[in-house]
C-alpha atoms as a PDB file:
ATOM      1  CA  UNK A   1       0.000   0.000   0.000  1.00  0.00           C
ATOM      2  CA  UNK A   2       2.779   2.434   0.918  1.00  0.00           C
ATOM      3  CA  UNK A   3       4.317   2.145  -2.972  1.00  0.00           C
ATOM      4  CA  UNK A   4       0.762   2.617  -4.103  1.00  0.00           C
ATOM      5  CA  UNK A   5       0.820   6.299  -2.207  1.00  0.00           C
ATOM      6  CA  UNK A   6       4.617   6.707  -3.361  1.00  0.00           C
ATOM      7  CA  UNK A   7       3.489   6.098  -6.993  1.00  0.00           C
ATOM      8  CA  UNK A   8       0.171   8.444  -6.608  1.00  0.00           C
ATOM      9  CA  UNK A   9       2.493  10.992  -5.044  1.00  0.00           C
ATOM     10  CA  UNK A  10       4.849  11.207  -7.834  1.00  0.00           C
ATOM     11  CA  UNK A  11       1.895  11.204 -10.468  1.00  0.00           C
ATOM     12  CA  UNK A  12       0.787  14.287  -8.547  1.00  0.00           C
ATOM     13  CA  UNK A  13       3.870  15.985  -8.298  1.00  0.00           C
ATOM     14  CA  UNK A  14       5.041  15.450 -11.946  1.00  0.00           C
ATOM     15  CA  UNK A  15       4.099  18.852 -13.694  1.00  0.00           C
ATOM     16  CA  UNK A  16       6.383  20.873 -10.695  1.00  0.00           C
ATOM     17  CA  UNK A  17       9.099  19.282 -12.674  1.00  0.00           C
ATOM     18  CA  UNK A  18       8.523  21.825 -15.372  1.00  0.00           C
ATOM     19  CA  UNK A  19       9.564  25.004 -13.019  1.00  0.00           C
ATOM     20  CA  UNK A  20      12.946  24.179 -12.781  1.00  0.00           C
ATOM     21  CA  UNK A  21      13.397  23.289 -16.424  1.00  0.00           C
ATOM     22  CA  UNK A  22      12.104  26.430 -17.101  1.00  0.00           C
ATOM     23  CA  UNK A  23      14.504  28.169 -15.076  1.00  0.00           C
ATOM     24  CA  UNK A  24      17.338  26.448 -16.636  1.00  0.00           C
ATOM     25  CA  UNK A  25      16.160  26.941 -19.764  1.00  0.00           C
ATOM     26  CA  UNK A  26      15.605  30.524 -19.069  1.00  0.00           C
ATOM     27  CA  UNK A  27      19.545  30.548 -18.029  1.00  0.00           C
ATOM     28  CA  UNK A  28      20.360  28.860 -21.335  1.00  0.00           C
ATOM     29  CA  UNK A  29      18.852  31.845 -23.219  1.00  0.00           C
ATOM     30  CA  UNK A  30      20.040  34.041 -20.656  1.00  0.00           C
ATOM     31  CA  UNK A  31      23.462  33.551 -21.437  1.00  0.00           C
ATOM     32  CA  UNK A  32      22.843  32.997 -25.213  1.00  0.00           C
ATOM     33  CA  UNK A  33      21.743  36.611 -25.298  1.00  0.00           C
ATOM     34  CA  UNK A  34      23.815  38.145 -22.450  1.00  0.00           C
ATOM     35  CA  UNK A  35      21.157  38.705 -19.985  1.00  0.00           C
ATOM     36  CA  UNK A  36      20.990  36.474 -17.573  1.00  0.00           C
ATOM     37  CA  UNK A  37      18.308  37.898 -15.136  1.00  0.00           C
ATOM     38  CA  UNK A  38      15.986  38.618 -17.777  1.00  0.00           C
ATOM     39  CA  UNK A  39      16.360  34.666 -18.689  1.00  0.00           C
ATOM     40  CA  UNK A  40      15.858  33.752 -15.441  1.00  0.00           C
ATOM     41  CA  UNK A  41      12.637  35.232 -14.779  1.00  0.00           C
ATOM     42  CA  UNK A  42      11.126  34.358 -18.334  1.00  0.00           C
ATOM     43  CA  UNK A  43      12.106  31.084 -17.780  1.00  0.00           C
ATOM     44  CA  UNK A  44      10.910  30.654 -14.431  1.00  0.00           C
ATOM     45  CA  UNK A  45       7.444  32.748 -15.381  1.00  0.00           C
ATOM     46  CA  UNK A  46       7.182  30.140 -18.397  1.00  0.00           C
ATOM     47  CA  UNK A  47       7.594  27.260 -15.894  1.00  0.00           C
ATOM     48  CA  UNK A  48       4.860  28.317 -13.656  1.00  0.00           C
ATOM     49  CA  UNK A  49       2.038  28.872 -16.459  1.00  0.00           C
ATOM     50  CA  UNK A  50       2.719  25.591 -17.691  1.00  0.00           C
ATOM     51  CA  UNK A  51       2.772  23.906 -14.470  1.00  0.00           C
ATOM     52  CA  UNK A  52      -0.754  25.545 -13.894  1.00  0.00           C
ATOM     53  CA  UNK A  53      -1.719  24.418 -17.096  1.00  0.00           C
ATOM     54  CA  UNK A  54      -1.150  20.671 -16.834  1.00  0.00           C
ATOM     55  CA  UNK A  55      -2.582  21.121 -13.319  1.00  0.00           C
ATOM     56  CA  UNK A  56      -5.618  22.172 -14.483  1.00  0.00           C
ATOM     57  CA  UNK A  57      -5.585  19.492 -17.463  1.00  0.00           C
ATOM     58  CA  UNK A  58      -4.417  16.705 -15.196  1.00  0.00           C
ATOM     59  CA  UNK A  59      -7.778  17.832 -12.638  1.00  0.00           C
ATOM     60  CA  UNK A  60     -10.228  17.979 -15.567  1.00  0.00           C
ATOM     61  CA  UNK A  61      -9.179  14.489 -16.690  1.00  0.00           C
ATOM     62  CA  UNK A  62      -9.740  12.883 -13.157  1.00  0.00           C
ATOM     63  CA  UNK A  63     -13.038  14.446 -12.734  1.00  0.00           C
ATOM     64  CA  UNK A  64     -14.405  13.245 -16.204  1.00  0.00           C
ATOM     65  CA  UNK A  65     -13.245   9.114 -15.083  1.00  0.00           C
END
């Protein structure tokens, strides 16, 4: 039962995943274009609306099963 919870817990948590990659990605660009801040922020800003996104996706599909 407790790798059940593990393995719902992980499902949950798997769109957070795309805050960090935004950040680095935001970095990436940062330093591609010599701003690093700015990078940084439209990364992490990019991160955050799709996290919310797949959130809201990932809801909607559990409520319609």
């Amino acid at each position: 039962m407790n790798k059940k919870k593990n393995k719902k817990k992980i499902e949950d948590d798997s769109e957070a995943l795309f805050i960090p990659a935004g950040v680095l990605t935001g970095m990436g660009f940062g330093f591609l274009y010599g701003n690093l801040v700015a990078g940084l922020f439209i990364g992490l800003g990019f991160g955050f609306i799709v996290f919310a996104i797949l959130s809201v996706v990932r809801k909607r599909n559990k409520k319609n099963i």
